[in-house]
PDB file of N, CA and C in Angstrom:
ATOM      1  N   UNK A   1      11.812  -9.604   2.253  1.00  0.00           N
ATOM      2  CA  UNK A   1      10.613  -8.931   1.793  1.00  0.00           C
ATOM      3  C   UNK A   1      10.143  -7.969   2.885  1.00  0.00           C
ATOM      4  N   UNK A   2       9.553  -6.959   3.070  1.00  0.00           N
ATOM      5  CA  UNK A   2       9.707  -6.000   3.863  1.00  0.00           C
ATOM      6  C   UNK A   2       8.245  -6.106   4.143  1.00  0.00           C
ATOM      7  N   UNK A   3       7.901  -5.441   5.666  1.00  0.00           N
ATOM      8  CA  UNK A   3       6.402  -5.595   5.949  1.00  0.00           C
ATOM      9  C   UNK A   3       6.178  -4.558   6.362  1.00  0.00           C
ATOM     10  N   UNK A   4       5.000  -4.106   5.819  1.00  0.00           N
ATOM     11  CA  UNK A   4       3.473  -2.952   6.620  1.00  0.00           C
ATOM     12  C   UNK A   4       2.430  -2.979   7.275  1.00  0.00           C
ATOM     13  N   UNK A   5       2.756  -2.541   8.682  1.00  0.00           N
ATOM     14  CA  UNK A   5       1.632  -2.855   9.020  1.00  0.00           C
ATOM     15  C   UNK A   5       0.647  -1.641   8.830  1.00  0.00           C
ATOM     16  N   UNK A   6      -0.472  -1.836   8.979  1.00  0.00           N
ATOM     17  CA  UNK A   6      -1.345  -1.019   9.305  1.00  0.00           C
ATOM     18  C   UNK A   6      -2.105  -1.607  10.340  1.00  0.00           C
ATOM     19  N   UNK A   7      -2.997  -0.766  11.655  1.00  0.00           N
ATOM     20  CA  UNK A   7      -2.952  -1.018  12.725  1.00  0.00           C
ATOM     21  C   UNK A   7      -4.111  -0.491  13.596  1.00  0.00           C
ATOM     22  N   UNK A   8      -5.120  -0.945  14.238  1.00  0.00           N
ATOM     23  CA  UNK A   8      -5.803  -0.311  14.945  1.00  0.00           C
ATOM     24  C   UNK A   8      -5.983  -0.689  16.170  1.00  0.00           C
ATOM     25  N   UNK A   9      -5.447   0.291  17.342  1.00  0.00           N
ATOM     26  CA  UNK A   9      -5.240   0.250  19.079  1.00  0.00           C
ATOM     27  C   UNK A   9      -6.927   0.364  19.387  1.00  0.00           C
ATOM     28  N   UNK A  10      -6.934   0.065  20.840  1.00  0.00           N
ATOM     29  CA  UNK A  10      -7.786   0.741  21.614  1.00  0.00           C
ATOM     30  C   UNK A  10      -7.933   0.681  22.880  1.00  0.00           C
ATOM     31  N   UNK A  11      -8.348   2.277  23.137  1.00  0.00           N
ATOM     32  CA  UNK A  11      -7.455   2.180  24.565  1.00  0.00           C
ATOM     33  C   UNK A  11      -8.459   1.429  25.706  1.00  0.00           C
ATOM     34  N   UNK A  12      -7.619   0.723  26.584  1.00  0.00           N
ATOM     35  CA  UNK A  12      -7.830  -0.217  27.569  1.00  0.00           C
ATOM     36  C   UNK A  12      -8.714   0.858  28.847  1.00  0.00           C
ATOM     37  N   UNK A  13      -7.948   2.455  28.459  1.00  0.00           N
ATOM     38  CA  UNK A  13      -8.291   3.197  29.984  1.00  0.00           C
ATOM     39  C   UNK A  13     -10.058   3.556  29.282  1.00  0.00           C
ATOM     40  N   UNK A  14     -10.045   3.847  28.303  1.00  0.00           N
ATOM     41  CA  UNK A  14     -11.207   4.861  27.792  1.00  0.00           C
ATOM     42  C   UNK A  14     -11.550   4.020  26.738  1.00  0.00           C
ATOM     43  N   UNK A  15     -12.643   3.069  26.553  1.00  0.00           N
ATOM     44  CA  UNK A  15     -13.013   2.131  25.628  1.00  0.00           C
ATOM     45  C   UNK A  15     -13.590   2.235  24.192  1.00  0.00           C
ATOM     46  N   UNK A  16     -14.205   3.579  24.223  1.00  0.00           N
ATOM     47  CA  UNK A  16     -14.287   3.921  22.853  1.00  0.00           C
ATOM     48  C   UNK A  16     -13.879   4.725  22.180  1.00  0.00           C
ATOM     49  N   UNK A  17     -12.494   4.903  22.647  1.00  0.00           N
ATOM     50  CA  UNK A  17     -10.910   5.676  22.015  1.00  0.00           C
ATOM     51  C   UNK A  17     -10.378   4.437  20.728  1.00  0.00           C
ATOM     52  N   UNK A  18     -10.445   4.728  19.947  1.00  0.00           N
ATOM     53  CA  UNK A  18      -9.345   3.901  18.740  1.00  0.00           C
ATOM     54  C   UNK A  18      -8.321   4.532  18.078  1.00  0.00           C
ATOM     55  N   UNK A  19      -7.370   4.066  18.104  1.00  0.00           N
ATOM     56  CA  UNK A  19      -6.272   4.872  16.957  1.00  0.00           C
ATOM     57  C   UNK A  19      -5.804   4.143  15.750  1.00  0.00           C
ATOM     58  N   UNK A  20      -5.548   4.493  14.432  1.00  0.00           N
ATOM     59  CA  UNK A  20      -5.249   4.088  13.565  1.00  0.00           C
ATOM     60  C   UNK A  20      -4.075   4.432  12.675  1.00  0.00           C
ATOM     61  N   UNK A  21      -2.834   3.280  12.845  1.00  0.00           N
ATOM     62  CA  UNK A  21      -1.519   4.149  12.239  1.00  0.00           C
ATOM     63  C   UNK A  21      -0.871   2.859  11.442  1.00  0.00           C
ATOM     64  N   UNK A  22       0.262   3.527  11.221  1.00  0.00           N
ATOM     65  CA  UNK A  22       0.961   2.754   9.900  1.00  0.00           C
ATOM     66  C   UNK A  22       2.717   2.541  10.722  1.00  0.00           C
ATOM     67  N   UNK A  23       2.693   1.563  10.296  1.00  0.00           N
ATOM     68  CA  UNK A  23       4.401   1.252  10.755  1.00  0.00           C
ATOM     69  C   UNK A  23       4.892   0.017  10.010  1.00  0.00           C
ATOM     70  N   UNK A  24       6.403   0.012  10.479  1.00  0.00           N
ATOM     71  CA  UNK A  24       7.038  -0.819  10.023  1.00  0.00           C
ATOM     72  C   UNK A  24       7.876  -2.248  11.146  1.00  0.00           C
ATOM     73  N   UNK A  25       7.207  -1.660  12.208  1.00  0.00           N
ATOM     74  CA  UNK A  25       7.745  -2.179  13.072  1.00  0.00           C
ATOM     75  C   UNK A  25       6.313  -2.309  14.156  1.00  0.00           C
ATOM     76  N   UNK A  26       5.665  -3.306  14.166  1.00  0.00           N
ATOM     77  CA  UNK A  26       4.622  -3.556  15.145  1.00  0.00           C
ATOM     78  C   UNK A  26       4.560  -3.504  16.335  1.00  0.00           C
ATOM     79  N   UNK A  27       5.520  -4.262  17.347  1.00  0.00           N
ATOM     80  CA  UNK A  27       5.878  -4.300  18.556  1.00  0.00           C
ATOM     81  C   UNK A  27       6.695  -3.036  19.017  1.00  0.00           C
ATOM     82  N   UNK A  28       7.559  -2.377  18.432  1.00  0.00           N
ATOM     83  CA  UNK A  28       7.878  -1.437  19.025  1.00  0.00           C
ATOM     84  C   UNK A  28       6.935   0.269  18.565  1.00  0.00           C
ATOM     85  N   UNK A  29       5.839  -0.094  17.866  1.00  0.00           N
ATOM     86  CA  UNK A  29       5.556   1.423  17.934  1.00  0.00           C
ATOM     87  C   UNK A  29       3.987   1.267  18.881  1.00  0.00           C
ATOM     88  N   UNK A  30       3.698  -0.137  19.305  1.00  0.00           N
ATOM     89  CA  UNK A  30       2.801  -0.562  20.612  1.00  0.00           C
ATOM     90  C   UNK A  30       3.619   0.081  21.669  1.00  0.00           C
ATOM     91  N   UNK A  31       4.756  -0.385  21.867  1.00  0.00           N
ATOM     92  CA  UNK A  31       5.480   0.273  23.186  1.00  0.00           C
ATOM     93  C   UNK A  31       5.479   1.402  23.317  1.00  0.00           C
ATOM     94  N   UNK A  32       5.601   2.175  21.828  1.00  0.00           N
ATOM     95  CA  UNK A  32       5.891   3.883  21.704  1.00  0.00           C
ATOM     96  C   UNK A  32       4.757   3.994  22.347  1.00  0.00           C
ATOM     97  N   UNK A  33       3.484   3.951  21.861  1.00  0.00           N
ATOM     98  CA  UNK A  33       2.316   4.490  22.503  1.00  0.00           C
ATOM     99  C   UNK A  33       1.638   4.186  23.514  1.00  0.00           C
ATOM    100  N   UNK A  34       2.683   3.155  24.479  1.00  0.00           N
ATOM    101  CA  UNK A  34       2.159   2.435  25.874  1.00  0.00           C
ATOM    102  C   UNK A  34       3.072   3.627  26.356  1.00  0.00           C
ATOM    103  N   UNK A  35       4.402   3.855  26.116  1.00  0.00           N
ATOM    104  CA  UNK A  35       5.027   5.007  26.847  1.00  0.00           C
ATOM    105  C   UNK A  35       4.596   6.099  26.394  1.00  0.00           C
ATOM    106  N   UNK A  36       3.740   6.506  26.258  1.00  0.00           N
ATOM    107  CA  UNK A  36       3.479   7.876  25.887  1.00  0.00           C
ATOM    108  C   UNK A  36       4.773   8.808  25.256  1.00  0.00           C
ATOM    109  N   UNK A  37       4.993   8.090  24.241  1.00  0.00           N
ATOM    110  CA  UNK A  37       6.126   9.077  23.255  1.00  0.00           C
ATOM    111  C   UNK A  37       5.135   9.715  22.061  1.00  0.00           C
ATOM    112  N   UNK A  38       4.063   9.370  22.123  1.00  0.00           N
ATOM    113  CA  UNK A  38       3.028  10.141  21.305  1.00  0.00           C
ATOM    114  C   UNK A  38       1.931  10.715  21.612  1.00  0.00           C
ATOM    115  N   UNK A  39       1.583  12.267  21.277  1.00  0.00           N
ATOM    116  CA  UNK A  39       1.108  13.440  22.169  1.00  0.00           C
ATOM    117  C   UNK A  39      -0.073  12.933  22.038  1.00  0.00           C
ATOM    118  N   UNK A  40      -0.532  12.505  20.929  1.00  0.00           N
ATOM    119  CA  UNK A  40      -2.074  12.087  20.951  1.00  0.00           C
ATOM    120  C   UNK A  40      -2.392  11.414  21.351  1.00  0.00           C
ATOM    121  N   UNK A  41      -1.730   9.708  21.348  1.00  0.00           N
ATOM    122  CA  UNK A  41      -2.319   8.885  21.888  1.00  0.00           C
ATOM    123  C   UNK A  41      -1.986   8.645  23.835  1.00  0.00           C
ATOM    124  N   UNK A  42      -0.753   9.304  24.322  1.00  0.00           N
ATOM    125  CA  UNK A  42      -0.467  10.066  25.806  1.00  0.00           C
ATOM    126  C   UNK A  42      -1.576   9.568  26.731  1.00  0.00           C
ATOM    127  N   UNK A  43      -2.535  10.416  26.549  1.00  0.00           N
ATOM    128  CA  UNK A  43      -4.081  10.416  27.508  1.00  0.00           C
ATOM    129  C   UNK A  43      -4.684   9.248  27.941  1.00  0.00           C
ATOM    130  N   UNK A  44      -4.858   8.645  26.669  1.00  0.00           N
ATOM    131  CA  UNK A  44      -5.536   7.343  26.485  1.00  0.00           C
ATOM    132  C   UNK A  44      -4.733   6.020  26.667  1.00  0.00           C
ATOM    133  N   UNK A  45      -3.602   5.788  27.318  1.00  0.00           N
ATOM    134  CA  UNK A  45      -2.484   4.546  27.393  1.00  0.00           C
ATOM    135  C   UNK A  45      -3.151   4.081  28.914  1.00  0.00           C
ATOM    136  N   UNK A  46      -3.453   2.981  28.812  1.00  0.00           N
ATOM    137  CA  UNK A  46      -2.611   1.621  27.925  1.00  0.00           C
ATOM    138  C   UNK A  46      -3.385   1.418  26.635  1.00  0.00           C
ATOM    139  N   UNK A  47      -2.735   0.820  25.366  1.00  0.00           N
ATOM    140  CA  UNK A  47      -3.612   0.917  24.384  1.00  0.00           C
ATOM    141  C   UNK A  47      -3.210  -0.855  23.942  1.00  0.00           C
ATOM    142  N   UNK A  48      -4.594  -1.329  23.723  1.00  0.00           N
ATOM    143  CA  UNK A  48      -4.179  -3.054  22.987  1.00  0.00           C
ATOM    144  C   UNK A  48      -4.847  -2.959  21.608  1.00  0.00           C
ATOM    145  N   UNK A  49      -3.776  -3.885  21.158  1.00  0.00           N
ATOM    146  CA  UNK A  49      -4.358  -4.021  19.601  1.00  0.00           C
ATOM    147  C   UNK A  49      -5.550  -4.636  19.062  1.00  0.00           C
ATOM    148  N   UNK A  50      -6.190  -4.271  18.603  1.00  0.00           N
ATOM    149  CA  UNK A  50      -7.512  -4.382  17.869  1.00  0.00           C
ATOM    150  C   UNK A  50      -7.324  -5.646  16.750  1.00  0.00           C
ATOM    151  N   UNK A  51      -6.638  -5.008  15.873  1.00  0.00           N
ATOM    152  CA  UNK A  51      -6.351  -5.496  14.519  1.00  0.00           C
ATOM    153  C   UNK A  51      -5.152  -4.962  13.720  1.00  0.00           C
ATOM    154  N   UNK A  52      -4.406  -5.633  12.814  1.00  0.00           N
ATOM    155  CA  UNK A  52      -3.266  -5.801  12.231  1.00  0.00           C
ATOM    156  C   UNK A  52      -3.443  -6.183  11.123  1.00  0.00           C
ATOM    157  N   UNK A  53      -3.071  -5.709   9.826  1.00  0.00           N
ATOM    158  CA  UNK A  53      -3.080  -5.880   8.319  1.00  0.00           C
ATOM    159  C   UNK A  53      -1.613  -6.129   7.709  1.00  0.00           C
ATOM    160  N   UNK A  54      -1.338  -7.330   7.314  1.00  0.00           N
ATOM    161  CA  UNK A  54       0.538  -6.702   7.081  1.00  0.00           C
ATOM    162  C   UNK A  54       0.177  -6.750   5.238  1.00  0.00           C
ATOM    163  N   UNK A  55       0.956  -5.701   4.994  1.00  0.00           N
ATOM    164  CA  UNK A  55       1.060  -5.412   3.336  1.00  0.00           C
ATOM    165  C   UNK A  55       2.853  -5.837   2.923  1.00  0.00           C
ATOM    166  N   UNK A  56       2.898  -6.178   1.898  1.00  0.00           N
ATOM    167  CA  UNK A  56       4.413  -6.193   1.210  1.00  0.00           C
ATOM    168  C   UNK A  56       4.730  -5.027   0.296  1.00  0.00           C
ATOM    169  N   UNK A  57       3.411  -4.439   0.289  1.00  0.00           N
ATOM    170  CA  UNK A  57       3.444  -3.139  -0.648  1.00  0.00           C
ATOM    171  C   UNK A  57       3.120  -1.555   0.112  1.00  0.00           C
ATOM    172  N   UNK A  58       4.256  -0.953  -0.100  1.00  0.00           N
ATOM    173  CA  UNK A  58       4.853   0.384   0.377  1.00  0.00           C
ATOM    174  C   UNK A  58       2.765   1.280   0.206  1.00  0.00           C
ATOM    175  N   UNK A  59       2.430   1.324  -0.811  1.00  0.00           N
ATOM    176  CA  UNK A  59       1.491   2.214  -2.055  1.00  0.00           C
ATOM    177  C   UNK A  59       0.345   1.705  -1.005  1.00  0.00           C
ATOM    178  N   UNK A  60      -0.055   0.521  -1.298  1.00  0.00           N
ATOM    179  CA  UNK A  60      -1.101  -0.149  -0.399  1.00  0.00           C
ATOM    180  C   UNK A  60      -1.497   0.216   0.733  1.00  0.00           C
ATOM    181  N   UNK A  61      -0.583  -0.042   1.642  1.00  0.00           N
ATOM    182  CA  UNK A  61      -0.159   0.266   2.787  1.00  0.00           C
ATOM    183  C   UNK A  61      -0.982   1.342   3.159  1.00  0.00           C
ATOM    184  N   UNK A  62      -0.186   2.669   2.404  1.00  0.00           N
ATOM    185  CA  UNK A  62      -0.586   3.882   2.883  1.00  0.00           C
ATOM    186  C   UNK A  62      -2.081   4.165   2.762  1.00  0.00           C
ATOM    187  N   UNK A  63      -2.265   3.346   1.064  1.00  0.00           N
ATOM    188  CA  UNK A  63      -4.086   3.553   0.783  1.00  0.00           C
ATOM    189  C   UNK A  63      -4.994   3.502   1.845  1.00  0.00           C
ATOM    190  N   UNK A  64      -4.415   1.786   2.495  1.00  0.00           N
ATOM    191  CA  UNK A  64      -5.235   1.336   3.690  1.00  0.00           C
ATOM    192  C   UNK A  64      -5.813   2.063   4.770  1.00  0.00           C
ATOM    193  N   UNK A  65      -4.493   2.708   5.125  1.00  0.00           N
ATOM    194  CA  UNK A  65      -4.405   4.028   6.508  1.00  0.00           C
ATOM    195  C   UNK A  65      -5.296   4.771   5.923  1.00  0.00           C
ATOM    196  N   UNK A  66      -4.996   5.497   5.225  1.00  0.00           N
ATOM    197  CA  UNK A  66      -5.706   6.638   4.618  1.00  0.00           C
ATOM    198  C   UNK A  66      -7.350   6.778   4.509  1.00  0.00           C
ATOM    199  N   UNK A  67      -7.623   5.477   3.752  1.00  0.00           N
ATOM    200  CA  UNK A  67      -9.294   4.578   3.500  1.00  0.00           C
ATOM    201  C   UNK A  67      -9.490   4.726   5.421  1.00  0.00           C
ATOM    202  N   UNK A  68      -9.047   3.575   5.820  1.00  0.00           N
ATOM    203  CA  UNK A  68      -9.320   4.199   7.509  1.00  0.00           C
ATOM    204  C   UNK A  68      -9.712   5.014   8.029  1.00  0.00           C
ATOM    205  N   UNK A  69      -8.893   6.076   7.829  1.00  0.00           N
ATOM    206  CA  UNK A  69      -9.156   7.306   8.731  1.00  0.00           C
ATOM    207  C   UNK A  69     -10.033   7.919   8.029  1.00  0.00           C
ATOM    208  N   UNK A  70     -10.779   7.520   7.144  1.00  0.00           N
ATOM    209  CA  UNK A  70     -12.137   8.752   6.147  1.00  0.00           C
ATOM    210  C   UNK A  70     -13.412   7.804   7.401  1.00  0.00           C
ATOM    211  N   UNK A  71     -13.834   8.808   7.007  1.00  0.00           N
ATOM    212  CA  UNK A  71     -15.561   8.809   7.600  1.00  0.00           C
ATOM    213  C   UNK A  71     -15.847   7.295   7.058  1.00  0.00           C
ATOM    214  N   UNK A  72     -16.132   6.746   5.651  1.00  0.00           N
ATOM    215  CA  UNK A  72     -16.437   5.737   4.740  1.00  0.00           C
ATOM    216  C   UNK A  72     -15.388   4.402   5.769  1.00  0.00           C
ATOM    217  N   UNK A  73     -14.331   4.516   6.075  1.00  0.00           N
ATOM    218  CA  UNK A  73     -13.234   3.463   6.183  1.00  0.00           C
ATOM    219  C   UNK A  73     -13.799   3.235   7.964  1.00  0.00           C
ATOM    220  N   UNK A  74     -13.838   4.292   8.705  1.00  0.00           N
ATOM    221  CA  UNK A  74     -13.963   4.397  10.060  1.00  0.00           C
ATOM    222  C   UNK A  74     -15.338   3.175  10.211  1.00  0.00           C
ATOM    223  N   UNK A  75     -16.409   3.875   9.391  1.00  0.00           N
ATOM    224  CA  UNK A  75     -17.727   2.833   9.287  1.00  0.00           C
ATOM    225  C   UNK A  75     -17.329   1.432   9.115  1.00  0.00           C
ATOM    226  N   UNK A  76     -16.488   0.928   8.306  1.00  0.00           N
ATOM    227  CA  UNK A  76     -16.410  -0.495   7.896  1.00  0.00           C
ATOM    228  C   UNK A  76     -15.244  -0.890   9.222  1.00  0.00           C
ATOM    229  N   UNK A  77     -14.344  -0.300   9.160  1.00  0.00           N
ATOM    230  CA  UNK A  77     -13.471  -1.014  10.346  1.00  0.00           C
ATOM    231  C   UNK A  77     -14.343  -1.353  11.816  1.00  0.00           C
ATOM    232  N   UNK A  78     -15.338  -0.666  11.995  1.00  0.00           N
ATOM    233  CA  UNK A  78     -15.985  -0.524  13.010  1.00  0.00           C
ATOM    234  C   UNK A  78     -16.913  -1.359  13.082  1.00  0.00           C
ATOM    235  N   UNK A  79     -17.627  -1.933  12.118  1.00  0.00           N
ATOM    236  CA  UNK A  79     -18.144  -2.880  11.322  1.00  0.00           C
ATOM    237  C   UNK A  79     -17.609  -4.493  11.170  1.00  0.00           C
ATOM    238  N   UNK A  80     -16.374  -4.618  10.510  1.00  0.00           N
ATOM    239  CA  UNK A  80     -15.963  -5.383  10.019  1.00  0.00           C
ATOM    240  C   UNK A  80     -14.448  -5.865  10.916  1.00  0.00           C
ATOM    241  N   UNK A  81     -13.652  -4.553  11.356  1.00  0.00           N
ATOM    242  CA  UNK A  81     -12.553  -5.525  11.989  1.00  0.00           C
ATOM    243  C   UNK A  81     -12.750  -5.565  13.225  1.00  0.00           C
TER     244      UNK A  81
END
């Protein structure tokens, strides 16, 4: 059965930095963005995980991210996770 995560970092250097992404692989796309293989999150490393959602559904998944990153989703995660 295949898993999604959806995912929210925050960075350890700069405390009220958060990032919010989607993968399929948890532990290695933490590493991606501890090595700075990603331009955005680069600045702000070391980054620890916040919170973790795993979905079995591809559709979901993406909703989740998406709901997140709106103004409406940012409020409740900030809120709630």
């Amino acid at each position: 059965m295949p898993r999604y995560y959806v995912y929210i970092l925050r960075s350890e250097s700069h405390p009220d930095r958060y990032y919010t992404g989607f993968t399929e692989d948890l532990d290695a796309r933490i590493q991606a963005h501890n090595d700075g293989c990603c331009d955005y999150t680069r600045p702000f490393r070391p980054w620890l995980l916040k919170t973790a959602v795993i979905f079995t559904d591809l559709d979901q998944a993406r909703a989740f991210e998406r709901y997140l990153k709106s103004p409406s989703g940012r409020a409740f995660a900030k809120k709630r996770l």
